[in-house]
C-alpha atoms as a PDB file:
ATOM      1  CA  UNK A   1       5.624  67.775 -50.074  1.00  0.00           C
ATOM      2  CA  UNK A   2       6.559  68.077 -53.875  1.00  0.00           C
ATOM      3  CA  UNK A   3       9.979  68.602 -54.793  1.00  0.00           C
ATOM      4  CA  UNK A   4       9.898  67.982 -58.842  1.00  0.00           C
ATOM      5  CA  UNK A   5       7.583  71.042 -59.474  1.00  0.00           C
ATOM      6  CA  UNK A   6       8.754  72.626 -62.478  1.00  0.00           C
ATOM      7  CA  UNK A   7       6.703  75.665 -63.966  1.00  0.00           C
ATOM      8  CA  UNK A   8       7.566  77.407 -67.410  1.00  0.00           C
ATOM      9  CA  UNK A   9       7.198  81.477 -67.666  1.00  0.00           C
ATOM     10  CA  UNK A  10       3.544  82.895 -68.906  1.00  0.00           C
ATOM     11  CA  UNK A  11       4.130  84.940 -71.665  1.00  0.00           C
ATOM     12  CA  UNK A  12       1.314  87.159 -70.687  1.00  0.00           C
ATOM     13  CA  UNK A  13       0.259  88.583 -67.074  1.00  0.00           C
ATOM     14  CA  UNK A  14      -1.770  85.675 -65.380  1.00  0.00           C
ATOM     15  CA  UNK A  15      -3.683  88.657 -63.963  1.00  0.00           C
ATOM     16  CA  UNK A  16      -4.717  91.144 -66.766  1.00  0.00           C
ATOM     17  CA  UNK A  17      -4.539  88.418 -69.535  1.00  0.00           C
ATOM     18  CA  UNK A  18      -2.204  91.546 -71.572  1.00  0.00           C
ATOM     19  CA  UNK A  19       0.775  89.890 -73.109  1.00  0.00           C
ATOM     20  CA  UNK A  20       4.300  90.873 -72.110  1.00  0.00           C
ATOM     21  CA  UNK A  21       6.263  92.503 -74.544  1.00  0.00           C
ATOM     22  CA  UNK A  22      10.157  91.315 -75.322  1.00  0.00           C
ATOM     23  CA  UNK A  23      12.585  92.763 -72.770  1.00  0.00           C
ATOM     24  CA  UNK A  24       9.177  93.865 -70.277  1.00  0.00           C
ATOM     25  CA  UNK A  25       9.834  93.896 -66.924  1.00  0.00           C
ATOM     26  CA  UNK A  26       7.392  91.829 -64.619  1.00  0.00           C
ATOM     27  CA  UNK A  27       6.675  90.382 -60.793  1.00  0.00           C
ATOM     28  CA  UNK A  28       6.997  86.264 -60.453  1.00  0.00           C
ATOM     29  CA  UNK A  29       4.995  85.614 -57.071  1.00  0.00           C
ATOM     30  CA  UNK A  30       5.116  81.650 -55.580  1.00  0.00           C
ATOM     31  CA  UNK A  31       2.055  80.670 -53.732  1.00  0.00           C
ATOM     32  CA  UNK A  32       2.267  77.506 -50.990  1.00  0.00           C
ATOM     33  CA  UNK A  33      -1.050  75.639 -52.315  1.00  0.00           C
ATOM     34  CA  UNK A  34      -0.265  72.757 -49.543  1.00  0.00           C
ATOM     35  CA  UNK A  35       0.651  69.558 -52.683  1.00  0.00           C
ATOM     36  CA  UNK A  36       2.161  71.958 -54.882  1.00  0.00           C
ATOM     37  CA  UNK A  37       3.530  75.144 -55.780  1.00  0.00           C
ATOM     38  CA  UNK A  38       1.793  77.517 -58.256  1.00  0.00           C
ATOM     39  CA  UNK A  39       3.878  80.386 -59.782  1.00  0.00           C
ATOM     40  CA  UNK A  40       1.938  83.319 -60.613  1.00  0.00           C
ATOM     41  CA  UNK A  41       3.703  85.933 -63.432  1.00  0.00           C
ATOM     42  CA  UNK A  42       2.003  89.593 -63.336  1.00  0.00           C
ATOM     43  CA  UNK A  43       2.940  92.922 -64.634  1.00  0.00           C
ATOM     44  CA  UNK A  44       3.846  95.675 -62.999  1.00  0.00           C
ATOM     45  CA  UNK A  45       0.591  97.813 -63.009  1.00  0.00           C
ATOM     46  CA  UNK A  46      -1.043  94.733 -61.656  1.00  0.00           C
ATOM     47  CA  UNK A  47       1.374  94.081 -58.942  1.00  0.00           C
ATOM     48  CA  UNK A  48       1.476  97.398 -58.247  1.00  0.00           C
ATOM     49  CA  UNK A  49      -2.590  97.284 -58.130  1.00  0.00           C
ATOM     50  CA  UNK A  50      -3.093  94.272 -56.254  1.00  0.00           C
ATOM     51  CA  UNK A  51       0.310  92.782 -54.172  1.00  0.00           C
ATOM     52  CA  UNK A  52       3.021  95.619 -53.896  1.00  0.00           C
ATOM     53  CA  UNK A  53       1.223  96.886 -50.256  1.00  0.00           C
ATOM     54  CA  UNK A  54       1.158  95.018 -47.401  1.00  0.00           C
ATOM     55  CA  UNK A  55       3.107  91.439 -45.904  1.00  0.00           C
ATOM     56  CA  UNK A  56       3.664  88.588 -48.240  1.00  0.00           C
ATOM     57  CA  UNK A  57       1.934  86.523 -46.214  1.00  0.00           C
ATOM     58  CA  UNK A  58      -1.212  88.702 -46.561  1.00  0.00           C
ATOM     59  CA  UNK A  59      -1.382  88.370 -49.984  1.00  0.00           C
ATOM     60  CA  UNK A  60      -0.580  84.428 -50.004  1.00  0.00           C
ATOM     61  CA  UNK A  61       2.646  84.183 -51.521  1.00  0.00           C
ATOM     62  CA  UNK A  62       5.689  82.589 -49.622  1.00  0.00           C
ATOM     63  CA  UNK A  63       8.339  84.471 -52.241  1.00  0.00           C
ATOM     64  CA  UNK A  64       8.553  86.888 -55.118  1.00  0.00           C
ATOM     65  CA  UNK A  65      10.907  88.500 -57.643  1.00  0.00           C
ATOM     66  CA  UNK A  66      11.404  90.372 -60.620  1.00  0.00           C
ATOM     67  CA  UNK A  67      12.683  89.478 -64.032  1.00  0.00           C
ATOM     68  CA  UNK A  68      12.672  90.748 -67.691  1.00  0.00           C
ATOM     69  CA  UNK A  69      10.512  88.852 -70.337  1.00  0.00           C
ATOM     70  CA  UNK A  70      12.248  87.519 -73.354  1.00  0.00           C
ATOM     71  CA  UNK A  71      10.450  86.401 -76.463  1.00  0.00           C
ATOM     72  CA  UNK A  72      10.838  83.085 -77.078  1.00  0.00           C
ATOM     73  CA  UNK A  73      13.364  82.051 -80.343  1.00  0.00           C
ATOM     74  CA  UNK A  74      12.437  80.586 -83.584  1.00  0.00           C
ATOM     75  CA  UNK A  75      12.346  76.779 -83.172  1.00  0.00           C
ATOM     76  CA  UNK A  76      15.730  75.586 -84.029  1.00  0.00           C
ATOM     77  CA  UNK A  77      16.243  72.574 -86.770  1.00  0.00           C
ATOM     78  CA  UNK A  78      16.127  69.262 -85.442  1.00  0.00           C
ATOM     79  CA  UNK A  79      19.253  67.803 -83.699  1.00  0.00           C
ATOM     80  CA  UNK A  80      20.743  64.422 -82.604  1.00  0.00           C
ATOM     81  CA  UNK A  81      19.787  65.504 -78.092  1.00  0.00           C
ATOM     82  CA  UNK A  82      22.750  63.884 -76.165  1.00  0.00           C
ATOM     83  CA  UNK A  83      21.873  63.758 -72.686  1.00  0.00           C
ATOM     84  CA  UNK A  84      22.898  66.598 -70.244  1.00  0.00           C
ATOM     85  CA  UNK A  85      23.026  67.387 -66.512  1.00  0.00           C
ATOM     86  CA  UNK A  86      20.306  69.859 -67.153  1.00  0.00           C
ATOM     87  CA  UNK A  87      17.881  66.895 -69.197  1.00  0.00           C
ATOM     88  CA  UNK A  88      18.925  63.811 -67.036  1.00  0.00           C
ATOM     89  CA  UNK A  89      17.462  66.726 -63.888  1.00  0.00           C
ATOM     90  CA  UNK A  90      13.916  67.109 -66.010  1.00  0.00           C
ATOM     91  CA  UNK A  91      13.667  63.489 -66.729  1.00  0.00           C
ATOM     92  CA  UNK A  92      14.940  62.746 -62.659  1.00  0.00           C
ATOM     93  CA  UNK A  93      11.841  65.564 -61.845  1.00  0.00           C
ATOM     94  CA  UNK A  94       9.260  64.107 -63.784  1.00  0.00           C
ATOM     95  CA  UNK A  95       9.949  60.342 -62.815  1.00  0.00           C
ATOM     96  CA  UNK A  96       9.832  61.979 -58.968  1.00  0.00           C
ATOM     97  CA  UNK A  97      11.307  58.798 -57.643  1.00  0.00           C
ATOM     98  CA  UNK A  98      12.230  59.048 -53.827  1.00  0.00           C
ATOM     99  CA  UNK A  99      15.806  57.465 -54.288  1.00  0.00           C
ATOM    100  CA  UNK A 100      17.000  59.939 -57.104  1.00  0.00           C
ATOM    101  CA  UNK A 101      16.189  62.812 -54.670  1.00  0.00           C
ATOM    102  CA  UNK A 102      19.715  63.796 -53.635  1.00  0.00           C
ATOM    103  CA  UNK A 103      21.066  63.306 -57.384  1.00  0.00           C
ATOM    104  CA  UNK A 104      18.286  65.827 -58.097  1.00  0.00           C
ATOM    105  CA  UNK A 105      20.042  68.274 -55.518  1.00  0.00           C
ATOM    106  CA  UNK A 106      23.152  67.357 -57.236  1.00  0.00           C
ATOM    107  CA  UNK A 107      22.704  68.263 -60.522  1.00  0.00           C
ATOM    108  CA  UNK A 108      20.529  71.729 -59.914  1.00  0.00           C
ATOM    109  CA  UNK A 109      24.127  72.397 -57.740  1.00  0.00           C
ATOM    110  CA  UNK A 110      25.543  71.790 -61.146  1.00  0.00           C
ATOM    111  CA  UNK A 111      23.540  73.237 -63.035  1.00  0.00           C
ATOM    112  CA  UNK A 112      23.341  76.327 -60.852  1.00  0.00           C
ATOM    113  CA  UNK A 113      27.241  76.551 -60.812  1.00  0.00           C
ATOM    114  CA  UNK A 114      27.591  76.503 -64.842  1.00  0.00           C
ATOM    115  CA  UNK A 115      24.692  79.159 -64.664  1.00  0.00           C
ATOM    116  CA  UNK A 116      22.331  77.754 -65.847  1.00  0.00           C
ATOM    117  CA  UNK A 117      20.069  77.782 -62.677  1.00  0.00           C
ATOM    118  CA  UNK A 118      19.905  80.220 -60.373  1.00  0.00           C
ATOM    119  CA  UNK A 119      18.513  80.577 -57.022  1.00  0.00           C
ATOM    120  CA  UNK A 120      15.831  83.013 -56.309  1.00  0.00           C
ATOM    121  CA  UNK A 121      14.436  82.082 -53.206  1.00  0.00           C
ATOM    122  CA  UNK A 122      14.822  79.628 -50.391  1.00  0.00           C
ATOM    123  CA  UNK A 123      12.528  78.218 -47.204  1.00  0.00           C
ATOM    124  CA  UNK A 124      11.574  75.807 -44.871  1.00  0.00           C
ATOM    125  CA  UNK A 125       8.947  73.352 -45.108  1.00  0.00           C
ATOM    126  CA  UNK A 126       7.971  70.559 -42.325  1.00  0.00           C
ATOM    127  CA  UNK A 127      11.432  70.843 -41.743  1.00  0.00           C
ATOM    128  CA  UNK A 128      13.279  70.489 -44.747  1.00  0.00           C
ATOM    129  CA  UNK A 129      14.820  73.661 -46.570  1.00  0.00           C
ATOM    130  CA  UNK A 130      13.526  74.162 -50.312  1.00  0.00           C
ATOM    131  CA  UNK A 131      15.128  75.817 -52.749  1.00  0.00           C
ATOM    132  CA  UNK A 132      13.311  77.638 -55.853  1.00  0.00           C
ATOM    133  CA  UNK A 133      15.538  78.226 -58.790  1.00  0.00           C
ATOM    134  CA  UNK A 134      15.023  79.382 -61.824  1.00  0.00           C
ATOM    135  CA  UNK A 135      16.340  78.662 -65.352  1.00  0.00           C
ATOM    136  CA  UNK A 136      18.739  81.429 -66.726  1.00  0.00           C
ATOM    137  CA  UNK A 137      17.100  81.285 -70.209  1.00  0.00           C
ATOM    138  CA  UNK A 138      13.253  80.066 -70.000  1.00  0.00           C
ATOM    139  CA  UNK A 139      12.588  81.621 -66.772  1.00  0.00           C
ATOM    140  CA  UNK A 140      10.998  77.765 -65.991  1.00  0.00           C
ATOM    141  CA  UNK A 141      10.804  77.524 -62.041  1.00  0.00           C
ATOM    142  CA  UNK A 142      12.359  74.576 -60.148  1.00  0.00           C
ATOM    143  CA  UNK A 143      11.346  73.389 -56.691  1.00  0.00           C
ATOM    144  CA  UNK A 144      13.829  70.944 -55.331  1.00  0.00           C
ATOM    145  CA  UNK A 145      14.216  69.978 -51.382  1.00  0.00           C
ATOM    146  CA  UNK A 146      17.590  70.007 -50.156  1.00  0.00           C
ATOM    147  CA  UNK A 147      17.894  66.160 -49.002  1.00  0.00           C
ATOM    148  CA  UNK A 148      20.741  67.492 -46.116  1.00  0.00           C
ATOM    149  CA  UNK A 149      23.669  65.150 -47.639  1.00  0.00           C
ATOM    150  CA  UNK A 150      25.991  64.012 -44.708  1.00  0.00           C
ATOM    151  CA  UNK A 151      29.656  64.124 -46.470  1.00  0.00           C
ATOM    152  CA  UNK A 152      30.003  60.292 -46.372  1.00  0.00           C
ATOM    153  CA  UNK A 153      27.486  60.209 -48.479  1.00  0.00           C
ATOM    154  CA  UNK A 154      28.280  62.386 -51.380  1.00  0.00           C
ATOM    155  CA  UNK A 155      30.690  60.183 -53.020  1.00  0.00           C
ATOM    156  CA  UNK A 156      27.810  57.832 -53.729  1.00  0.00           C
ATOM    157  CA  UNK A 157      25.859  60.528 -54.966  1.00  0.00           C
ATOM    158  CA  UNK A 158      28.328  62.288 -57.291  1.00  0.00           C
ATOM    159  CA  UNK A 159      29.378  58.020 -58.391  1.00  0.00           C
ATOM    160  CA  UNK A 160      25.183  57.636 -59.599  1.00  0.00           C
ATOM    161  CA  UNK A 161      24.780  61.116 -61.042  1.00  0.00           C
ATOM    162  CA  UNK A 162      27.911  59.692 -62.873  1.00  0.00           C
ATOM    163  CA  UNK A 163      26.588  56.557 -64.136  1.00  0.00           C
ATOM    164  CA  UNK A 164      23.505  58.591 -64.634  1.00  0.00           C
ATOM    165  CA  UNK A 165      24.978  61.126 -66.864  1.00  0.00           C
ATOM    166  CA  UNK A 166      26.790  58.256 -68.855  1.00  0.00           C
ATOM    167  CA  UNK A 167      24.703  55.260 -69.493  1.00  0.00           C
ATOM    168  CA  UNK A 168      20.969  57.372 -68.977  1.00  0.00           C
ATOM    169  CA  UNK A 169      17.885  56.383 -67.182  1.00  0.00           C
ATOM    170  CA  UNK A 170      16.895  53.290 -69.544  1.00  0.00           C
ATOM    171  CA  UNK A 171      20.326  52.001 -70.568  1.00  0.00           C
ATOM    172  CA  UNK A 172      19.382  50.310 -74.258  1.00  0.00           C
ATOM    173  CA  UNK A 173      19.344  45.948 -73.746  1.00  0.00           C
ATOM    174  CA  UNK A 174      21.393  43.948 -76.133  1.00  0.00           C
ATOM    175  CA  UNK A 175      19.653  40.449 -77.185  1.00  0.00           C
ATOM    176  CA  UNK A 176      20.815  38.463 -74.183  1.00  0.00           C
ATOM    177  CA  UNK A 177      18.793  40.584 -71.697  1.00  0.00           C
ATOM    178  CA  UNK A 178      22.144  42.320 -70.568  1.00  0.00           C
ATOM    179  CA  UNK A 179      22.695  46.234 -70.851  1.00  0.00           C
ATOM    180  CA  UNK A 180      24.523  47.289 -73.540  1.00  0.00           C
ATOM    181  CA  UNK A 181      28.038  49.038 -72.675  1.00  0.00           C
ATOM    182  CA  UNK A 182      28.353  52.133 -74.355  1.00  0.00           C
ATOM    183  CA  UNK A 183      31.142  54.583 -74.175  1.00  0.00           C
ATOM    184  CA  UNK A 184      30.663  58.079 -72.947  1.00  0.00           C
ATOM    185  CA  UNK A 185      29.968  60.826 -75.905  1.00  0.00           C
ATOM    186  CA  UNK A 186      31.973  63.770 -75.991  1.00  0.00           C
ATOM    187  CA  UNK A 187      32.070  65.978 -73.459  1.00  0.00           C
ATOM    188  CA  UNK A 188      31.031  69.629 -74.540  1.00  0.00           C
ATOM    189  CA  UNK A 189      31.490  72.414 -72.018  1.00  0.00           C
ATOM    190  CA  UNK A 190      28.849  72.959 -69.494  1.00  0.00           C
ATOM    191  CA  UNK A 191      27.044  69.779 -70.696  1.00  0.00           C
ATOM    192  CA  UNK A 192      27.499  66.410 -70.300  1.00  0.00           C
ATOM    193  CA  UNK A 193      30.017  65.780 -67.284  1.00  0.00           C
ATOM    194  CA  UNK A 194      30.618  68.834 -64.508  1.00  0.00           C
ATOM    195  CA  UNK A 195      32.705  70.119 -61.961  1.00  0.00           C
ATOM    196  CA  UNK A 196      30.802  70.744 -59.097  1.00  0.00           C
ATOM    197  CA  UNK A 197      32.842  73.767 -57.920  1.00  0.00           C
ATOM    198  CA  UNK A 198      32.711  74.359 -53.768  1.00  0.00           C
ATOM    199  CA  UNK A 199      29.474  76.670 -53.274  1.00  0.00           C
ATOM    200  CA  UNK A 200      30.508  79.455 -50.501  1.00  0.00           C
ATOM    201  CA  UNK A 201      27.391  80.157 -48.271  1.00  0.00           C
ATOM    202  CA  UNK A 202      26.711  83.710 -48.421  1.00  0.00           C
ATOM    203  CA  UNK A 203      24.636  86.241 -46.378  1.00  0.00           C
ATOM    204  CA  UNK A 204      20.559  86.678 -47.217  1.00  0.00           C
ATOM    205  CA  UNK A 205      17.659  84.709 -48.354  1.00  0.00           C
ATOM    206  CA  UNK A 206      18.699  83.162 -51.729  1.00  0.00           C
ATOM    207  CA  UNK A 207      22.376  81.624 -50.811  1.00  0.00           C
ATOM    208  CA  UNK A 208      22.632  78.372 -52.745  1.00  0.00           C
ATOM    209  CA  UNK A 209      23.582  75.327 -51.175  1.00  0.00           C
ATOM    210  CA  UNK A 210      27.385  74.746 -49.305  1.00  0.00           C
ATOM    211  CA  UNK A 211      28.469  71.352 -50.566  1.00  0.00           C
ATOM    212  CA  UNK A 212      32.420  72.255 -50.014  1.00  0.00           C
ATOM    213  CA  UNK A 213      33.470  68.248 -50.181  1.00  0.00           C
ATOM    214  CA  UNK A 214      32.116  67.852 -53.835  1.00  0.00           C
ATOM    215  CA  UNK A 215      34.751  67.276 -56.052  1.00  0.00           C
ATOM    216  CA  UNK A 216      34.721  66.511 -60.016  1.00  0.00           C
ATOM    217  CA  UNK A 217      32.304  64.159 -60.899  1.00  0.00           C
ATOM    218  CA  UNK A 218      33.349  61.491 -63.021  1.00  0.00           C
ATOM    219  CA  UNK A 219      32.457  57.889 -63.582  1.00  0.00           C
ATOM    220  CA  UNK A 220      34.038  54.836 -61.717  1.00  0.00           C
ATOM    221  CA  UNK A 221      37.073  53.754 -63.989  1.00  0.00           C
ATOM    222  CA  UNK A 222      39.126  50.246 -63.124  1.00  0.00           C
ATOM    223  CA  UNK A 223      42.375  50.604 -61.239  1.00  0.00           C
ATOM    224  CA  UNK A 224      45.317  50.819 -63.734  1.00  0.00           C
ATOM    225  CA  UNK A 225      47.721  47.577 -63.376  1.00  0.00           C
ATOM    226  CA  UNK A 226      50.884  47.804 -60.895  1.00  0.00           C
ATOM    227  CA  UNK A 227      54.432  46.882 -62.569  1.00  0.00           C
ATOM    228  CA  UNK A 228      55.205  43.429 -60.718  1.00  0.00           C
ATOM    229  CA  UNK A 229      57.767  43.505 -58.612  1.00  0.00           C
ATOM    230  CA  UNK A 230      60.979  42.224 -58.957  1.00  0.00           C
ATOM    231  CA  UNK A 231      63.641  40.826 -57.006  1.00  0.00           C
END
């Protein structure tokens, strides 16, 4: 399976080809095509036409749900991009390398506890849960397996999303060949480095995921000197 699939809001009904209008309501349907997921965005006479009756399963979608459509904002002027738990998670989904899987988890955990994702719908797959979130602002959908972290193995995790968050994917190289050490930039709030508060599970479909051992997340720091002792 796929677990990087990310797919951005249609600003017009993928059915009827009409264009949504700011603040319309309209019907986001997920569709199992076997290597991927396609997300199909509809309004509501043509859900209502052609996948409000009958099972989901009938129609071929494994999960739907309603939002609002916003128009998107003027560009904004250019600005120095620091990296983010929400931009080191795009750049971890497009690489789509096995080993970053459960920082992936991490970080949409994050993300999803700052509210910035959110968690619309949840199944199981050749025996692995999936969750589907999607992004509080763009509407952009995220697919991302839960990799079923054992607890002595999230300190590891939360240690490399860490170093992730810190130093980036492609640390720059000095002129001897060794990686340049670079201090951390400031931390602004929701961005850079995260709490990842404990997630209670709840009742129904879309609970998002119980990681009640993850603590702050910060990066490995020397041990501070003792006082010798003295006799």
């Amino acid at each position: 399976m796929i677990d990087w699939n990310i797919q951005s809001r249609a600003h017009a009904c993928q059915s009827c080809g009409k264009a949504f209008a700011d603040k319309q309501a309209y019907h986001t349907l997920l569709f199992d095509e076997k290597r991927d997921y396609r997300r199909l965005d509809v309004c509501e006479p043509c859900w209502s036409a052609q996948y409000s009756q009958g099972a989901s399963d009938r129609k071929g979608f494994i999960s739907h749900w309603q939002g609002v459509y916003e128009a998107p904002p003027s560009a904004p002027p250019d600005a120095i991009q620091k990296e983010t738990a929400e931009t080191l998670l795009r750049k971890l989904m497009e690489q789509n390398e096995p080993r970053h899987a459960a920082a992936r988890f991490i970080l949409a955990v994050m993300l999803e506890r700052k509210r910035m994702l959110k968690v619309k719908a949840q199944f199981t797959q050749d025996g692995q849960r999936v969750f589907v979130y999607e992004h509080a602002k763009s509407a952009e959908v995220f697919t991302i397996a839960d990799p079923a972290l054992q607890l002595n193995q999230l300190d590891a995790v939360q240690r490399e999303v860490a170093h992730l968050l810190e130093h980036g994917l492609n640390p720059p190289v000095d002129v001897s060949g060794a990686p340049a050490t670079q201090t951390q930039a400031p931390v602004e709030s929701g961005q850079t480095s995260a709490e990842l508060i404990p997630v209670p599970a709840v009742g129904g479909e879309c609970c998002a995921p119980d990681l009640t051992a993850v603590t702050t997340i910060e990066a490995a720091a020397p041990p501070e000197p003792q006082p010798a002792l003295t006799t």
